[in-house]
Protein backbone atom coordinates (compact mmCIF):
# COMPACT_ATOMS: atom_id res chain seq x y z
CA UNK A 1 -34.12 -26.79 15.84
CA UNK A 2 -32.87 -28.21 12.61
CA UNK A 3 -32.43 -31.52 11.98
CA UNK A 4 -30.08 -34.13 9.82
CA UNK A 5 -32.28 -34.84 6.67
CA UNK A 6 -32.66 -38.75 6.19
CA UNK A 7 -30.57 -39.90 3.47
CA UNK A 8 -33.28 -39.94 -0.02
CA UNK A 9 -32.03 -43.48 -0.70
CA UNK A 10 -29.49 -46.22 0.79
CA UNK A 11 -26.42 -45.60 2.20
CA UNK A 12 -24.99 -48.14 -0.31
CA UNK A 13 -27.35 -47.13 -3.47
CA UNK A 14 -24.61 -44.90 -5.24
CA UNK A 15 -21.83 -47.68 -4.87
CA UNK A 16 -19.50 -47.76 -6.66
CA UNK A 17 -18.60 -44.48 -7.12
CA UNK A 18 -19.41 -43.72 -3.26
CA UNK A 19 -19.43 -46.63 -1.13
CA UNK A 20 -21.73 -47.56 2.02
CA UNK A 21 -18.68 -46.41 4.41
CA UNK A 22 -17.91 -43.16 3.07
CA UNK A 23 -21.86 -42.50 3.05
CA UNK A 24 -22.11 -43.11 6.41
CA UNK A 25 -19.29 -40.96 7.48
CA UNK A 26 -20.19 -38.56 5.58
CA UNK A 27 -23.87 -38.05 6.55
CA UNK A 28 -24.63 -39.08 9.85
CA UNK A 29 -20.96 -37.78 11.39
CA UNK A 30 -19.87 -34.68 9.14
CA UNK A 31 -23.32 -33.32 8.18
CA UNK A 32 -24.93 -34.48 11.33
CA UNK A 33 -21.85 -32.32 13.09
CA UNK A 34 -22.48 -29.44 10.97
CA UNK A 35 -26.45 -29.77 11.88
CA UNK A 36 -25.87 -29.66 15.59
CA UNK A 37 -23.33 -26.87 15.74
CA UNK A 38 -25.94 -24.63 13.85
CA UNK A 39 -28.77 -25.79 16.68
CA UNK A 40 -25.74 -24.86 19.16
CA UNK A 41 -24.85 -21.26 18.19
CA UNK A 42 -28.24 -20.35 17.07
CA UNK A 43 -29.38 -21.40 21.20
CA UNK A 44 -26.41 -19.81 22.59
CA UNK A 45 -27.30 -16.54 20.94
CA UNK A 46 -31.26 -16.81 21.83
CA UNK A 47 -31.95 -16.52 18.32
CA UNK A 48 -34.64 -18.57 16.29
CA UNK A 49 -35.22 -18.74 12.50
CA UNK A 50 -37.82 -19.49 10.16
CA UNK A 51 -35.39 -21.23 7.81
CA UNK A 52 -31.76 -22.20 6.89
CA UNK A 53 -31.65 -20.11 4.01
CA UNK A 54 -32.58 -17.33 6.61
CA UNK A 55 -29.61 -18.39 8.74
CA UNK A 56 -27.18 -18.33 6.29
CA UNK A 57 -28.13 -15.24 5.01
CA UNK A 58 -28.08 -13.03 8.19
CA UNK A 59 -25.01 -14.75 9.50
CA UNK A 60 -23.31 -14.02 6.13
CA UNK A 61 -24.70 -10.33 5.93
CA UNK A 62 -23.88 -10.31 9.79
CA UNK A 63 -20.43 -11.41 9.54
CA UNK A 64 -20.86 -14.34 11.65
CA UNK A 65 -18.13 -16.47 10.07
CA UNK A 66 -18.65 -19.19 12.44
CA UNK A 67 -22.38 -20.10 12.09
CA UNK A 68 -22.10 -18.49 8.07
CA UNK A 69 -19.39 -21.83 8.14
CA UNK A 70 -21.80 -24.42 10.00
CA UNK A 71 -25.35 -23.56 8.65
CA UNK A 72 -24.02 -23.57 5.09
CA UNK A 73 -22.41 -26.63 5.23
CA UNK A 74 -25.29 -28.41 6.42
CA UNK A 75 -27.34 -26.98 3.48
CA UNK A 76 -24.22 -27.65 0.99
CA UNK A 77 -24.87 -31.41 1.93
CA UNK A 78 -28.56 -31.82 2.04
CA UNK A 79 -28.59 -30.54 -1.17
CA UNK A 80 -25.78 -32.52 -2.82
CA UNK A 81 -27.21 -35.77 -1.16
CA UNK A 82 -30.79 -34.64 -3.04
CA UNK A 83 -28.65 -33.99 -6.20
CA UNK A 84 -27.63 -37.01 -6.57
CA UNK A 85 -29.60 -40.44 -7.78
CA UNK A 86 -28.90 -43.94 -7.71
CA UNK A 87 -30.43 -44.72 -11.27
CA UNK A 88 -28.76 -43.11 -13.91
CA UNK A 89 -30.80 -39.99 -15.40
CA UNK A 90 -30.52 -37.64 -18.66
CA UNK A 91 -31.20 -34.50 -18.91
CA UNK A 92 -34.81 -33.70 -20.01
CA UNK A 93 -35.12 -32.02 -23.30
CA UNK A 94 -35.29 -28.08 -21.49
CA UNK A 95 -32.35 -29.13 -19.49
CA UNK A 96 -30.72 -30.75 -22.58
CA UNK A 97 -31.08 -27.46 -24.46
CA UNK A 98 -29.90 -25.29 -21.88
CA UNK A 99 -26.48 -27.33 -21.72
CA UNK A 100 -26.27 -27.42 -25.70
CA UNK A 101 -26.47 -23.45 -25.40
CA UNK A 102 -23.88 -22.99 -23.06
CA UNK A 103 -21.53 -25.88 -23.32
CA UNK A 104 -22.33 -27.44 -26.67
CA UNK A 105 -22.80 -30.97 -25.26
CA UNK A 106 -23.19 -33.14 -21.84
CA UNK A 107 -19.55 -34.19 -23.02
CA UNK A 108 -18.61 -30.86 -22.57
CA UNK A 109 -20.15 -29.69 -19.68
CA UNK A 110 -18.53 -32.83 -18.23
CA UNK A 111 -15.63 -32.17 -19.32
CA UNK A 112 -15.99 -28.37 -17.69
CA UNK A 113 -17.22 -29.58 -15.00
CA UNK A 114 -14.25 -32.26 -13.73
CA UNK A 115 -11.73 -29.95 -14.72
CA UNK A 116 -12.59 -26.91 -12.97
CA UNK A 117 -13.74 -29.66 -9.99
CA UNK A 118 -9.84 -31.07 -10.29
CA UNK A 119 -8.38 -27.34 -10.54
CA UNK A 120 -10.17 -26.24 -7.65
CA UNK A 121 -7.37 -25.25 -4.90
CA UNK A 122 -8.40 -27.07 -1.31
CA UNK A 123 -11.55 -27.78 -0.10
CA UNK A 124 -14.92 -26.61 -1.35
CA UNK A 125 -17.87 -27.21 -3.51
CA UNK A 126 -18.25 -27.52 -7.66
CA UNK A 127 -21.51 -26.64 -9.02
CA UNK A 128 -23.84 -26.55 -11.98
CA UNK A 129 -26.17 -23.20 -11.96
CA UNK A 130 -28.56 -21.25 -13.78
CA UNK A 131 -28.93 -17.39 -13.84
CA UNK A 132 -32.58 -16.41 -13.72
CA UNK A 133 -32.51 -16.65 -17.82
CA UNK A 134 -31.87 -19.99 -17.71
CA UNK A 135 -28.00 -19.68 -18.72
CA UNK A 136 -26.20 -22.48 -17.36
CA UNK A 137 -22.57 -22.36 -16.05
CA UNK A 138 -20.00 -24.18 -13.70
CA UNK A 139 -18.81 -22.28 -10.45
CA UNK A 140 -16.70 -23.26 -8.00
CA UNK A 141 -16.75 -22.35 -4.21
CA UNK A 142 -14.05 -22.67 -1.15
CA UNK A 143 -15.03 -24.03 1.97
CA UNK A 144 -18.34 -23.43 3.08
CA UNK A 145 -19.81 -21.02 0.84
CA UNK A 146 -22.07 -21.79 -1.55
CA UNK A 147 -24.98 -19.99 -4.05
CA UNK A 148 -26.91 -18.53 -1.69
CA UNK A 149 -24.72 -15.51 -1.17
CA UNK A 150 -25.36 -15.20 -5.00
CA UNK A 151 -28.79 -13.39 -5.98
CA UNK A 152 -27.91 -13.93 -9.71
CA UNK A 153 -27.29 -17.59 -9.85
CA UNK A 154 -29.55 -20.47 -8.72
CA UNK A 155 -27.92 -24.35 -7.92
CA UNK A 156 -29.18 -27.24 -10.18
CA UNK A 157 -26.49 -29.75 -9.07
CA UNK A 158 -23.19 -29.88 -7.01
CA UNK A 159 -20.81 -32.27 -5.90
CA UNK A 160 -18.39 -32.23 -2.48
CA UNK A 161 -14.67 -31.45 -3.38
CA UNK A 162 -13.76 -31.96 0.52
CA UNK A 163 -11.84 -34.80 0.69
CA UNK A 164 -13.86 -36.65 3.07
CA UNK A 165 -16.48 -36.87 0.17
CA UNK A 166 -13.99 -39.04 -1.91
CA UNK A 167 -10.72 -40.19 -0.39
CA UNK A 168 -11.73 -43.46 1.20
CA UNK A 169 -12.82 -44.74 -2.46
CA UNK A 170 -10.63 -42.36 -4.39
CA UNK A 171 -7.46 -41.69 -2.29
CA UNK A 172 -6.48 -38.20 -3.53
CA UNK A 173 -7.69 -38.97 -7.23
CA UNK A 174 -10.38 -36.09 -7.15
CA UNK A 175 -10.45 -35.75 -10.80
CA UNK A 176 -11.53 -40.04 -10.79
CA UNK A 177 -14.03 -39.26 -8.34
CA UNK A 178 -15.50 -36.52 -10.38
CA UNK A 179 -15.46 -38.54 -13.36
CA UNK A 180 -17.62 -41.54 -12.41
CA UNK A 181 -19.66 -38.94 -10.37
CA UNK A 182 -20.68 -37.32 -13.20
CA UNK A 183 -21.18 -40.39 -15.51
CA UNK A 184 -23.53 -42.31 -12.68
CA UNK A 185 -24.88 -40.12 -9.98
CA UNK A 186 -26.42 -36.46 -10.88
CA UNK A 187 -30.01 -36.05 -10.07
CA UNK A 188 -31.00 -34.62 -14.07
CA UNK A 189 -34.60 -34.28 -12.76
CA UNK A 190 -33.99 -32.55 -9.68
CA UNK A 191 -32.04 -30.12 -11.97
CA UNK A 192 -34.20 -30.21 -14.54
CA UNK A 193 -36.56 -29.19 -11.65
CA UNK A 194 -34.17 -26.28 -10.32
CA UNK A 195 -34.09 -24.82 -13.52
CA UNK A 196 -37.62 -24.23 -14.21
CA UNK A 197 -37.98 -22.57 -10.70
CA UNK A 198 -34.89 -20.26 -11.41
CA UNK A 199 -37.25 -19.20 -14.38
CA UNK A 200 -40.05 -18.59 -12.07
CA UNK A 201 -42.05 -22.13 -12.76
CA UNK A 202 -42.23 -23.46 -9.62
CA UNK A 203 -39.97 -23.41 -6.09
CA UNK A 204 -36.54 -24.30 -5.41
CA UNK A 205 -35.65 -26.72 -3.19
CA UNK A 206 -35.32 -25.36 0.25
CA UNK A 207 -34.06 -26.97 3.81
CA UNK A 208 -36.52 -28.80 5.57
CA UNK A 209 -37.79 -26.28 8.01
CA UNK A 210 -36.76 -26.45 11.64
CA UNK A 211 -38.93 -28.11 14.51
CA UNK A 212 -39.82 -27.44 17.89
CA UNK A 213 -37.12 -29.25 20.42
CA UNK A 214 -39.62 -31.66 21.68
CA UNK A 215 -41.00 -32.70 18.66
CA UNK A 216 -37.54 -33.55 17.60
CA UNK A 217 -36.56 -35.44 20.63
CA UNK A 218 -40.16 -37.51 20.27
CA UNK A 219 -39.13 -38.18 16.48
CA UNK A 220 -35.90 -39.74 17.85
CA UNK A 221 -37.77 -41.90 20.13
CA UNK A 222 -39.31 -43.54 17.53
């Protein structure tokens, strides 16, 4: 079984762009629904996995849009919750290169980055990635899908476009949301991180890997 990764800091650490309320939404109801579905469909059908990325990859390849929808979207937040820091970061000097290269500044790949964010019709996903070169770009995905479909591209950060993710702080001011995400909250040394593996230095960040049933019900004793 998989389970709901614990939040990497306090539900109230990246106020005020995201408060304490939103966070707990957020995580324990609409990732920890998306997390239990998976377990659900993946049971029904008798079928076990050695990962998530696994998952989402057969059910994608399979056509399985319902589990494709579920599985996804519980890696889509585990990753954007360890995307994002309380303590404001800069990009390391490899990282600060790469976004010179392709953008010509953080101002601009901020500025790329909220507006295709804003543009983006409905609900879905707006990410920074790398192609195994180390090229950086912005892409933007609907609903559940994300870059693991992708075999060129690699994730270094992302941010939620669903409106959950924002509208109790924002109200329907994505673009505001994006904004003060991007000025206090991306993880620049997780990505930094992401984009030496997508060069072959190292791992990317996976899912945690699933448990055995009764080791997960004895954790949640505890």
């Amino acid at each position: 079984m998989f389970t709901l990764p614990k939040l990497p800091y306090g539900y109230d650490a990246l106020e005020p762009v995201i408060s304490r309320r939103t966070m707990e939404f957020h995580h324990d109801k609409h990732h920890g629904a998306y997390v239990k579905k998976t377990n659900e469909l993946l049971e029904k059908a008798g079928t076990s996995a050695r990962s998530l990325e696994e998952v989402i990859h057969d059910a994608a390849t399979g056509g399985d849009k319902t589990l494709f929808n579920n599985a996804a979207q519980a890696w889509n937040h585990a990753f954007f919750w360890a995307a994002m820091t309380p303590t404001a970061e800069q990009p390391n000097a490899a990282l600060a290169k790469a976004i010179e290269k392709a953008f010509g500044s953080l101002d601009k790949l901020k500025e790329t980055f909220v507006k295709d964010g804003a543009e983006h019709f409905g609900s879905g996903w707006a990410w920074l990635v790398a192609d195994r070169s180390g090229a950086l770009s912005v892409r933007t995905t609907h609903d559940a899908d994300d870059t693991l479909t992708k075999t060129d591209i690699v994730p270094l950060l992302v941010c939620d476009l669903w409106e959950h993710a924002y509208y109790l702080d924002h109200q329907n001011d994505r673009k505001g949301f994006l904004e003060a995400w991007f000025e206090r909250l991306p993880h620049w040394d997780f990505a930094a991180y992401q984009l030496a593996a997508a060069k072959g230095q190292g791992e990317l960040w996976r899912y945690p890997a699933p448990v055995a049933a009764t080791e997960q019900r004895r954790a949640g004793a505890r």
